[in-house]
N, C-alpha and C. Protein backbone atom coordinates (compact mmCIF):
# COMPACT_ATOMS: atom_id res chain seq x y z
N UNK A 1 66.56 142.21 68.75
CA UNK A 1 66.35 140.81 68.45
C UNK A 1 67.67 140.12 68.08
N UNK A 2 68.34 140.70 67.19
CA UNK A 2 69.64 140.19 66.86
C UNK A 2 70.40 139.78 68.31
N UNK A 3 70.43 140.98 68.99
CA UNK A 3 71.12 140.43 70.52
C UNK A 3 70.82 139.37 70.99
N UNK A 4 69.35 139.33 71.76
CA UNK A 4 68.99 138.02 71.58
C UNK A 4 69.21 136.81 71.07
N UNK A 5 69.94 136.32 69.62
CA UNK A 5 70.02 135.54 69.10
C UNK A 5 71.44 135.75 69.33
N UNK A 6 72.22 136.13 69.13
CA UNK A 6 73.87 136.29 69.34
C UNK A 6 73.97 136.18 70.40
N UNK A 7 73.34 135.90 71.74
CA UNK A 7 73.19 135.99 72.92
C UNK A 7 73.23 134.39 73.59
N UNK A 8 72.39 134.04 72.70
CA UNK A 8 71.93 132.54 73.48
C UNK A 8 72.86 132.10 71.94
N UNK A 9 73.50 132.35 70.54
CA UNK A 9 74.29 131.41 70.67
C UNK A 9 76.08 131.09 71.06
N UNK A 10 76.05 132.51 71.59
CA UNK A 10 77.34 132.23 72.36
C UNK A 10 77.06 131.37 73.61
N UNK A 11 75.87 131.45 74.38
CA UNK A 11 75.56 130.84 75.70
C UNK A 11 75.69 129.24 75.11
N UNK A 12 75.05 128.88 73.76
CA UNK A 12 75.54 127.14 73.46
C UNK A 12 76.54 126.93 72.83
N UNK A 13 77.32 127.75 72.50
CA UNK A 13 78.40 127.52 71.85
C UNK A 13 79.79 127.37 72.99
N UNK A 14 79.51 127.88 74.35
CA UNK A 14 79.81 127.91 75.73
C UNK A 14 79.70 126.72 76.14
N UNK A 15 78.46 126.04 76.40
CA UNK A 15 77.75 124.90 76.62
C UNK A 15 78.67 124.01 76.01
N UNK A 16 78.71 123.77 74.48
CA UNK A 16 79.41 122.76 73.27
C UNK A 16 80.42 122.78 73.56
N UNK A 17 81.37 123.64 74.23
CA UNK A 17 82.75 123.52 74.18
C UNK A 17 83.20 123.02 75.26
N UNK A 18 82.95 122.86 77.12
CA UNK A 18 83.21 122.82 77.75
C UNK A 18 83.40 121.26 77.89
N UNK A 19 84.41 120.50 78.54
CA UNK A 19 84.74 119.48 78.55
C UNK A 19 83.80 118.49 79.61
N UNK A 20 83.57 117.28 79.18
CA UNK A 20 83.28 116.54 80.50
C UNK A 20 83.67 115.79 81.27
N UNK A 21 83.74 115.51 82.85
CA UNK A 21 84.52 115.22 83.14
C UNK A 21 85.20 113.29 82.43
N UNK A 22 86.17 113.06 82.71
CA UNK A 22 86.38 111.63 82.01
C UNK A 22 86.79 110.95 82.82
N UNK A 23 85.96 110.07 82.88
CA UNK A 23 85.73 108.63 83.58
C UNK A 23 86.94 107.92 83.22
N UNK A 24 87.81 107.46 84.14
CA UNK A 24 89.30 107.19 84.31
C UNK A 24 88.46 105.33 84.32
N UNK A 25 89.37 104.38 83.24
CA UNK A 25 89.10 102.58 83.41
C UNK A 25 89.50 102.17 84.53
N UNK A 26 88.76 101.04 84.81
CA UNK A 26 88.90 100.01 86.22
C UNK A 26 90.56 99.40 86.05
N UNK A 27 90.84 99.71 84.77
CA UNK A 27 92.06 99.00 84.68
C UNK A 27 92.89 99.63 84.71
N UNK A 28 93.99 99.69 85.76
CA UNK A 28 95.30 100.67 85.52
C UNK A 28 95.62 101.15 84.54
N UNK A 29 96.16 101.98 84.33
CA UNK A 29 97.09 102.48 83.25
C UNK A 29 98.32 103.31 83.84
N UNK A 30 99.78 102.93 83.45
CA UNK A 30 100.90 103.39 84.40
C UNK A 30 101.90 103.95 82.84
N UNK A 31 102.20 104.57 83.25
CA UNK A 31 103.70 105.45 82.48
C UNK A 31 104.76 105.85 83.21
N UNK A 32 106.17 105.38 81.86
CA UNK A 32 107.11 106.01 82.81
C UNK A 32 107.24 107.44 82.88
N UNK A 33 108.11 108.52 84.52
CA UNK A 33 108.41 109.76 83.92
C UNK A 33 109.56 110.03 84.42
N UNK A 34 110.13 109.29 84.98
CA UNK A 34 111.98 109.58 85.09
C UNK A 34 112.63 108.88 85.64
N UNK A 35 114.04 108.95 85.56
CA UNK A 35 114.66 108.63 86.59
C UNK A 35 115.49 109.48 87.75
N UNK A 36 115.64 109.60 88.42
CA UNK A 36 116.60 110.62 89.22
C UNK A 36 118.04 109.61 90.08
N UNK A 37 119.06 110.29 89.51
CA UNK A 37 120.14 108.79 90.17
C UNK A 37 120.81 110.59 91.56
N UNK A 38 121.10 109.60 92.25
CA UNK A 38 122.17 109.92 93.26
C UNK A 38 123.92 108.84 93.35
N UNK A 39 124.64 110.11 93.23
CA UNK A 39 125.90 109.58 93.31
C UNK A 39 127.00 110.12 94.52
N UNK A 40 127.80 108.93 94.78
CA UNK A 40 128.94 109.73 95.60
C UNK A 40 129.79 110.37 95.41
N UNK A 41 130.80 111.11 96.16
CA UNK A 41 132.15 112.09 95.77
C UNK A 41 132.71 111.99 94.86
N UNK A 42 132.82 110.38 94.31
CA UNK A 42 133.80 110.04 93.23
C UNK A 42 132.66 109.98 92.19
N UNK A 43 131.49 110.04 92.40
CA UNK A 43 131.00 110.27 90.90
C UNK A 43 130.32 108.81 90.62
N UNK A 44 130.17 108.08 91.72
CA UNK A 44 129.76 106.33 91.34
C UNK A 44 128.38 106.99 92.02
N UNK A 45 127.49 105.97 91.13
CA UNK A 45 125.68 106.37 91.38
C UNK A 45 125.46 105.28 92.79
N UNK A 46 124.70 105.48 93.51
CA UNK A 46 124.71 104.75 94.83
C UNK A 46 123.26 104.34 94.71
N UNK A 47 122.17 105.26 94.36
CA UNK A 47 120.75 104.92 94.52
C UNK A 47 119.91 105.63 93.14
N UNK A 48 118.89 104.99 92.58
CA UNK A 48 118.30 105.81 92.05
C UNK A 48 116.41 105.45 92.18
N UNK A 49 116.02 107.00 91.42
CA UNK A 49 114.38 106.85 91.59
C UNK A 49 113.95 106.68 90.64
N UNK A 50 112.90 105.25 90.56
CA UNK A 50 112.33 105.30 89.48
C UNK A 50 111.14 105.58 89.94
N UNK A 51 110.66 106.58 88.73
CA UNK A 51 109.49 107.63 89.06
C UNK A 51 108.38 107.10 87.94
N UNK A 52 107.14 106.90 88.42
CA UNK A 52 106.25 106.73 87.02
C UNK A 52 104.94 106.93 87.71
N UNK A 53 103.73 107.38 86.23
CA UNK A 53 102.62 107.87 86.86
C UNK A 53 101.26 106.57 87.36
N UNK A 54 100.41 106.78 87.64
CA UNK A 54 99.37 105.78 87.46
C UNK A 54 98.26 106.43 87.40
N UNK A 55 96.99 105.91 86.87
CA UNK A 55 95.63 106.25 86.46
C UNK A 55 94.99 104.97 86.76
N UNK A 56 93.89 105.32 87.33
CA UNK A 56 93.00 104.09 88.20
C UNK A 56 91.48 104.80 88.45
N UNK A 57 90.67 103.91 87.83
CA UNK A 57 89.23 104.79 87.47
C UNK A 57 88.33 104.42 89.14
N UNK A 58 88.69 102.88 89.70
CA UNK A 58 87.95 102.78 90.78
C UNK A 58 89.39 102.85 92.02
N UNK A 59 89.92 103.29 92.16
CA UNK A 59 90.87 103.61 93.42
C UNK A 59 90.94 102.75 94.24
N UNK A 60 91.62 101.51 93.26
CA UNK A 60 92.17 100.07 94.60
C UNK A 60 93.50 99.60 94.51
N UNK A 61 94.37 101.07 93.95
CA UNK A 61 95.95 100.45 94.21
C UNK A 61 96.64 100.33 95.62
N UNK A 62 97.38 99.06 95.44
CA UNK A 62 98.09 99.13 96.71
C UNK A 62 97.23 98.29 97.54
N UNK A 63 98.34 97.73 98.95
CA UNK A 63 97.73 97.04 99.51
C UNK A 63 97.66 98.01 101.05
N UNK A 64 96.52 97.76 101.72
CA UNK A 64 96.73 98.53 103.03
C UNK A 64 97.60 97.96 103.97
N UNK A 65 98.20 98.39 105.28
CA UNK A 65 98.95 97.69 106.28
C UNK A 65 98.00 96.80 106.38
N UNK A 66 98.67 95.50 106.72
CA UNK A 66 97.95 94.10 106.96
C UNK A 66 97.25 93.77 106.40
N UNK A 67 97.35 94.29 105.18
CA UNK A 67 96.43 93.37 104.14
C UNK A 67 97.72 92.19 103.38
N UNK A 68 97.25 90.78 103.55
CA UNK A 68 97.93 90.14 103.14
C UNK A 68 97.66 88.01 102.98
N UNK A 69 97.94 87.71 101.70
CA UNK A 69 96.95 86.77 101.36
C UNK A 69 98.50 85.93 101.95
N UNK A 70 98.20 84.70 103.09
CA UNK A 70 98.81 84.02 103.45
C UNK A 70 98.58 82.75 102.91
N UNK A 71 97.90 82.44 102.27
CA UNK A 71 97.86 81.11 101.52
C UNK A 71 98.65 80.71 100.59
N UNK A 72 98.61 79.28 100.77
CA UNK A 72 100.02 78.72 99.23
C UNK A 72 100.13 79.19 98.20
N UNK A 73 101.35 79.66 97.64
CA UNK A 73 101.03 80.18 96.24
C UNK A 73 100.99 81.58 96.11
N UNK A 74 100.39 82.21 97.31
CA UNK A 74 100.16 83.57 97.13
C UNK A 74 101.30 84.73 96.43
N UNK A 75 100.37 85.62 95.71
CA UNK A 75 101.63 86.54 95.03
C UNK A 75 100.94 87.94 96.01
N UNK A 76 101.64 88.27 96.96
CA UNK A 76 101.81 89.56 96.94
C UNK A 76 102.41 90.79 96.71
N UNK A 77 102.95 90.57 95.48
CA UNK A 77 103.26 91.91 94.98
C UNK A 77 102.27 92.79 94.09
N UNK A 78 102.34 93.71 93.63
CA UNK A 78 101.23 94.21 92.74
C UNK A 78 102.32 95.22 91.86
N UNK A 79 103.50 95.64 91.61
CA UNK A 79 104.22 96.06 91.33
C UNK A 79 104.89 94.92 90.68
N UNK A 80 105.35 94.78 89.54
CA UNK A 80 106.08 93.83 88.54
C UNK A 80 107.31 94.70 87.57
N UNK A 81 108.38 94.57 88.06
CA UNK A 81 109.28 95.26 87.28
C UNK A 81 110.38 94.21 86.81
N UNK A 82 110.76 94.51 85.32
CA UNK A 82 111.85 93.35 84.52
C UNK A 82 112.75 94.41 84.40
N UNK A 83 114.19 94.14 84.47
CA UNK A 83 115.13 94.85 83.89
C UNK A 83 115.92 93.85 82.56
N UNK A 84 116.53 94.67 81.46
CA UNK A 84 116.85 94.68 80.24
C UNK A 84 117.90 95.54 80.12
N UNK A 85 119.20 94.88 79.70
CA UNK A 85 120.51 95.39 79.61
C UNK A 85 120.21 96.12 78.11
N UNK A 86 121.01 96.94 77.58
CA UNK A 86 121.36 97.29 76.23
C UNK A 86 122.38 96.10 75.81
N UNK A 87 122.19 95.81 74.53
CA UNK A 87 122.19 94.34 73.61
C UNK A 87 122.69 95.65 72.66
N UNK A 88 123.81 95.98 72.06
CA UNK A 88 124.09 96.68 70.90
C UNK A 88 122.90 97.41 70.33
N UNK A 89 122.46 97.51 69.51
CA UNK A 89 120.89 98.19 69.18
C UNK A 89 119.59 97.72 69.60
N UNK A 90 119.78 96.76 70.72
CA UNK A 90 118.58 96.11 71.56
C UNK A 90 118.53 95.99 72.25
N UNK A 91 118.18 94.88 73.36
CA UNK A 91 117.90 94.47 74.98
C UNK A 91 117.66 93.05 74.65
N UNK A 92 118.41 92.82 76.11
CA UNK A 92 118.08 91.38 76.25
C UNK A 92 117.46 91.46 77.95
N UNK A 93 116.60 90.47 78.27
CA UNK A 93 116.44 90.16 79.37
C UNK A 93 118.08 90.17 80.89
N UNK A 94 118.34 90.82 81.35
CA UNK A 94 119.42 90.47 82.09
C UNK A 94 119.32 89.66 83.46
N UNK A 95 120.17 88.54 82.88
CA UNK A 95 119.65 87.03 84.12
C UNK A 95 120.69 86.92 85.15
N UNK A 96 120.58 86.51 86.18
CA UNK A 96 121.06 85.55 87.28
C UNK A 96 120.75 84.05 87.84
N UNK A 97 122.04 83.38 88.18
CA UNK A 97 122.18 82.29 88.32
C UNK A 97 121.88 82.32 90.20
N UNK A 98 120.40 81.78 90.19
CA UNK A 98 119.94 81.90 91.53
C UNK A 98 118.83 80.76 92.01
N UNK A 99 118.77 80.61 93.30
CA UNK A 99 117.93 79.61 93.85
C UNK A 99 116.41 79.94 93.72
N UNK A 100 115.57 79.07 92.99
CA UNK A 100 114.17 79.32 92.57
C UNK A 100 113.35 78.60 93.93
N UNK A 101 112.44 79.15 94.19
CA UNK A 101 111.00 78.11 95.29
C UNK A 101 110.40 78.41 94.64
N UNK A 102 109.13 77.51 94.06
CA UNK A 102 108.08 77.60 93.36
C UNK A 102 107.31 76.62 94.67
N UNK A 103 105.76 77.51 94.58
CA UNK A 103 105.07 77.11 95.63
C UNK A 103 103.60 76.75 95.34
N UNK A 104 103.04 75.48 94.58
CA UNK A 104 101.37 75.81 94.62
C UNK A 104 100.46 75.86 95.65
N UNK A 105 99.37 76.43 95.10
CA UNK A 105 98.37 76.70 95.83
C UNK A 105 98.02 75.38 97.05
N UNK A 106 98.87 73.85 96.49
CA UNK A 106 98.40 73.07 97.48
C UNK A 106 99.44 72.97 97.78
N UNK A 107 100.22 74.39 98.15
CA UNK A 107 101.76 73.76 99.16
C UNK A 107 102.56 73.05 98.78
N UNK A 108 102.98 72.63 97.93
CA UNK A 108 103.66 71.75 97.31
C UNK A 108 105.20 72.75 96.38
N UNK A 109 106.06 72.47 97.27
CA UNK A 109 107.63 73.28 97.10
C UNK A 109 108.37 72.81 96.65
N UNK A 110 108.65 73.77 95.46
CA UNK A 110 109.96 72.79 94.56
C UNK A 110 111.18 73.82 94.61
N UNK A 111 112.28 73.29 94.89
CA UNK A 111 113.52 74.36 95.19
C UNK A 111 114.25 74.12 94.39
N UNK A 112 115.36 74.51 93.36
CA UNK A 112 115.65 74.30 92.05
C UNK A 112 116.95 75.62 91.62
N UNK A 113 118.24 75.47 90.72
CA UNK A 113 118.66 76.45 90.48
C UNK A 113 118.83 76.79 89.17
N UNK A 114 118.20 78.14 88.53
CA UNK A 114 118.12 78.48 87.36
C UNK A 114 118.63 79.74 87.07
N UNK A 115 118.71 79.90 86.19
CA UNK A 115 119.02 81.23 85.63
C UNK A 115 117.56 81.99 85.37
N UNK A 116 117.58 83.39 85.88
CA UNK A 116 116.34 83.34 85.90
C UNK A 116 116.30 85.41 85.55
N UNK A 117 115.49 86.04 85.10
CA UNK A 117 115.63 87.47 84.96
C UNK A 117 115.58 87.94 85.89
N UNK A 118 116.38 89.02 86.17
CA UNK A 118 116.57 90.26 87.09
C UNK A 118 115.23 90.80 87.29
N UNK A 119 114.50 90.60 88.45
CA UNK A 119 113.47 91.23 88.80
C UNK A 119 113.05 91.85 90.25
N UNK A 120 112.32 93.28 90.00
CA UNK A 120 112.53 94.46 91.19
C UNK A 120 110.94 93.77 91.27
N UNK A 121 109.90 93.19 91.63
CA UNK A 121 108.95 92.79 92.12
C UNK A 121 108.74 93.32 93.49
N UNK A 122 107.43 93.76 93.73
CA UNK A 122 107.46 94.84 94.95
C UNK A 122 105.99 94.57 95.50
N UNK A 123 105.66 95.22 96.77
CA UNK A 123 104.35 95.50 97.06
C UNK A 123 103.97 97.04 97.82
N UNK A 124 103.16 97.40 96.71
CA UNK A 124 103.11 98.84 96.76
C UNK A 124 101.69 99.29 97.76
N UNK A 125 102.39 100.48 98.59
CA UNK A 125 101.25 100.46 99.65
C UNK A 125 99.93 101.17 99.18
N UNK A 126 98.76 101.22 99.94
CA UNK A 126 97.80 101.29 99.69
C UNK A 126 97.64 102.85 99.54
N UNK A 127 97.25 103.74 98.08
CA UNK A 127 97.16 104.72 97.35
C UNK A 127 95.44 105.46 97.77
N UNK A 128 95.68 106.44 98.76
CA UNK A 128 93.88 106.97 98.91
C UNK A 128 93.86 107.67 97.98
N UNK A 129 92.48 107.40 97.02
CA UNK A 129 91.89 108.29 96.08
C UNK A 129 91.84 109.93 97.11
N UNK A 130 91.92 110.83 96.33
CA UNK A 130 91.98 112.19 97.15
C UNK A 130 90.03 113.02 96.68
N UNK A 131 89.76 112.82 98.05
CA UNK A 131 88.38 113.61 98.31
C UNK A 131 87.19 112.89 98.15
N UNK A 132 86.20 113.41 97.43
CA UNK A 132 85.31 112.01 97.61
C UNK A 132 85.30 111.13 96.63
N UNK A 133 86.14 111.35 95.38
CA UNK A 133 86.68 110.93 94.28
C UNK A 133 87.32 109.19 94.60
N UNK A 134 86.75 108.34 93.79
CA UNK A 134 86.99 107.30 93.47
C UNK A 134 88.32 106.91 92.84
N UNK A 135 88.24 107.98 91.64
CA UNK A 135 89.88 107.29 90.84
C UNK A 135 90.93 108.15 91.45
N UNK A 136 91.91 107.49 91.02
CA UNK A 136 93.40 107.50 91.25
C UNK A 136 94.10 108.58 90.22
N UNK A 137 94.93 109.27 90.36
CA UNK A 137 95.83 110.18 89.19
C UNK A 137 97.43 110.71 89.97
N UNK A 138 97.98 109.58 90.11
CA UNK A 138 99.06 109.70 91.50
C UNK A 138 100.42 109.32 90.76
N UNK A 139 101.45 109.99 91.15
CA UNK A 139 102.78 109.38 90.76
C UNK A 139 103.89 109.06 92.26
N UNK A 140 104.70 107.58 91.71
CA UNK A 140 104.99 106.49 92.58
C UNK A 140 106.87 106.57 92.19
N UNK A 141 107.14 106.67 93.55
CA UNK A 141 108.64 107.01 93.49
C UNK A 141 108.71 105.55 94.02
N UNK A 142 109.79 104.66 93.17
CA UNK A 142 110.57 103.49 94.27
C UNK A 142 111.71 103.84 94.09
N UNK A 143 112.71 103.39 95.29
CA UNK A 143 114.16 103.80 95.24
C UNK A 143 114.82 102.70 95.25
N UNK A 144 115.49 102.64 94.11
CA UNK A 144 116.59 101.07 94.22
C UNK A 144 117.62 101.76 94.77
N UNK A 145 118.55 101.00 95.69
CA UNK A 145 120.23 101.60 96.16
C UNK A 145 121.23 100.76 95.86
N UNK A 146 122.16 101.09 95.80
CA UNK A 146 122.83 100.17 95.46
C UNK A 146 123.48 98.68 96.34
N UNK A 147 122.81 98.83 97.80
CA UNK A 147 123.07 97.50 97.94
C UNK A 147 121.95 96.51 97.60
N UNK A 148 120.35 96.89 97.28
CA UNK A 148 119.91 95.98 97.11
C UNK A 148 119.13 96.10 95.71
N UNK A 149 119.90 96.39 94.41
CA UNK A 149 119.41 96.29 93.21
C UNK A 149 120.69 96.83 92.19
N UNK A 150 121.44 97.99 92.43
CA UNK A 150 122.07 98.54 91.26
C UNK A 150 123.21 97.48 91.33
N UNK A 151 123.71 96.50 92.25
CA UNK A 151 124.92 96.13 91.89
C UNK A 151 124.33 94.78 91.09
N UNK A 152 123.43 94.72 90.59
CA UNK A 152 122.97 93.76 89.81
C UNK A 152 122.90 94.34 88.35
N UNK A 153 122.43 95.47 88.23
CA UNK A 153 121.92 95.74 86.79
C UNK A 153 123.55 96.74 85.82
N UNK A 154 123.49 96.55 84.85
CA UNK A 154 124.41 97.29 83.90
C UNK A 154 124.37 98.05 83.75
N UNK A 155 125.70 98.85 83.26
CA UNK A 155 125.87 100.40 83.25
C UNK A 155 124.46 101.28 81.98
N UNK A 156 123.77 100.32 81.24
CA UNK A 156 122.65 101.04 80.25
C UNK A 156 122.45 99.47 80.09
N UNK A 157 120.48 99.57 80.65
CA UNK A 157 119.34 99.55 80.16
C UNK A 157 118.29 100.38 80.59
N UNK A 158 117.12 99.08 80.44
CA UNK A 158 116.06 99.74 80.94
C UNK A 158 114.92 98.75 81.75
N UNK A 159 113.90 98.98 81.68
CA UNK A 159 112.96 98.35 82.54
C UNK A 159 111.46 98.39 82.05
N UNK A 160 110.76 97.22 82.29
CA UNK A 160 109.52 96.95 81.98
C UNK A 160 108.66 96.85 83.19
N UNK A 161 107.86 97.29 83.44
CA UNK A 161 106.96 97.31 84.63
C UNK A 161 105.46 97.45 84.06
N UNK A 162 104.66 96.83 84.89
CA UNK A 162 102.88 97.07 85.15
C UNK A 162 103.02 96.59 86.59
N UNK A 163 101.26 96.91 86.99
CA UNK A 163 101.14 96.95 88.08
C UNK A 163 99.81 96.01 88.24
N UNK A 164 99.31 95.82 89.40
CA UNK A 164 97.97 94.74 89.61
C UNK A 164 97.15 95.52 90.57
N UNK A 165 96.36 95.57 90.39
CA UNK A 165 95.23 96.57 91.49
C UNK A 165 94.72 95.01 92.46
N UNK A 166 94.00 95.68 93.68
CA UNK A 166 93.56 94.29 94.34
C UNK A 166 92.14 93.63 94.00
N UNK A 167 91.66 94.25 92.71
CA UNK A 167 90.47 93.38 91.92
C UNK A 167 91.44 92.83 90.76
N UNK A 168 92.66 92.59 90.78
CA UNK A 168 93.25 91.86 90.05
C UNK A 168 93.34 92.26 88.50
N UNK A 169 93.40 93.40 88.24
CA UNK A 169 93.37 94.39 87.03
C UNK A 169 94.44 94.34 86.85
N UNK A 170 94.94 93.95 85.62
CA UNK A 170 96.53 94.48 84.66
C UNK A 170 96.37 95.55 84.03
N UNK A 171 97.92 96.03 84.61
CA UNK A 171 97.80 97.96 83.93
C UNK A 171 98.54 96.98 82.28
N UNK A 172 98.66 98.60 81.57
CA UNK A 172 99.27 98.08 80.18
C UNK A 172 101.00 97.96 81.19
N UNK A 173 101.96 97.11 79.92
CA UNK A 173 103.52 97.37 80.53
C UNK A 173 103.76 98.59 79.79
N UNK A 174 104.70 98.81 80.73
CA UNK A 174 105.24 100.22 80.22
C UNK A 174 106.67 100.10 80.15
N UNK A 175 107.47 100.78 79.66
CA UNK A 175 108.96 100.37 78.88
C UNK A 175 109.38 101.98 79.64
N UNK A 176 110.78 101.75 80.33
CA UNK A 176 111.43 102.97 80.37
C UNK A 176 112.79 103.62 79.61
N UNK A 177 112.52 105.11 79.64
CA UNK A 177 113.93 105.11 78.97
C UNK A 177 114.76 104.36 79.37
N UNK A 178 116.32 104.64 78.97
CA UNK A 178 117.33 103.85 79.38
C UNK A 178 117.89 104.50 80.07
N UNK A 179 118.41 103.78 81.45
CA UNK A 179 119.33 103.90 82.51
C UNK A 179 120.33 104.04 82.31
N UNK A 180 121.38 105.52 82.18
CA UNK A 180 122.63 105.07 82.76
C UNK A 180 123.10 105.37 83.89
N UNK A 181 123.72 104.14 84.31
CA UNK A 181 124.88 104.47 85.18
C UNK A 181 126.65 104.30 85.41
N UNK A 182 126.92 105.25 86.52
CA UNK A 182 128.04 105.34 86.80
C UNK A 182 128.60 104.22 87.66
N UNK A 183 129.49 103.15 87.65
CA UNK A 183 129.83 102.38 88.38
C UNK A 183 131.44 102.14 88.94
């Protein structure tokens, strides 16, 4: 009898412990997890990867080929990245003096020159959930090079990024270590 009872309560104590699975939110959630730089002979960085993860409970990151909202106004990016110089024990936004178009929804274009923040704004392609699985658990390499991003940014900061799913979900921002580079 004792067996019996030591029997079935290891069998629920088996039961109690085993995890269930967890239902991943409709709303992104992104983290950073590295950077990887590439440099030339002399030791100057030419390109680097910024690497970070994402979590997506209904699997609608990214846009597919030809998916694309042609109307006034439209934002197609879903990728939002700020860069931030090191400021002595802080950060500041790091700006350029550049030509702005602002466009509303009723077409209406205003062209203008401001100083305005350094921004890697992107559109990230369309991410298949893997199997018959709905959410997302994927990590996203973009590569800046140096002709079209590092000769803008400073030898140390860092970067702020979230992302937009195409039901229009904001991930949290996420803050990365700090960048250095060789220039």
């Amino acid at each position: 009898m004792f067996k019996y009872f030591l029997s079935i309560f290891v069998v629920v104590l088996m039961i109690g412990s085993c995890k269930k699975d967890q239902t991943l939110s409709t709303t992104p959630e992104v983290s950073f997890d590295n950077f990887i730089t590439y440099s030339d002979a002399a030791g100057v960085d030419t390109a680097v990867d910024f690497v970070f993860k994402i979590k997506d409970g209904d699997g609608d990151i990214g846009f597919q080929e030809g998916e694309f909202d042609a109307s006034c106004g439209a934002d197609n990016s879903n990728l939002y990245i700020a860069y931030e110089e090191k400021n002595g024990a802080g950060y500041r936004p790091k700006k350029i003096w550049t030509q702005v178009t602002d466009i509303t929804t009723n077409c209406d274009t205003t062209i203008y020159f401001d100083s305005v923040q350094v921004k890697f704004n992107q559109r990230m392609q369309y991410i298949e959930p893997p199997g018959n699985s709905k959410s997302i658990e994927a990590t996203v390499t973009y590569r800046m090079d140096y002709i079209s991003a590092l000769i803008l940014l400073s030898t140390q900061g860092r970067f702020q990024f979230y992302i937009r799913d195409r039901a229009n979900h904001i991930s949290n921002t996420a803050v990365t270590d700090d960048l250095l580079l060789s220039k």
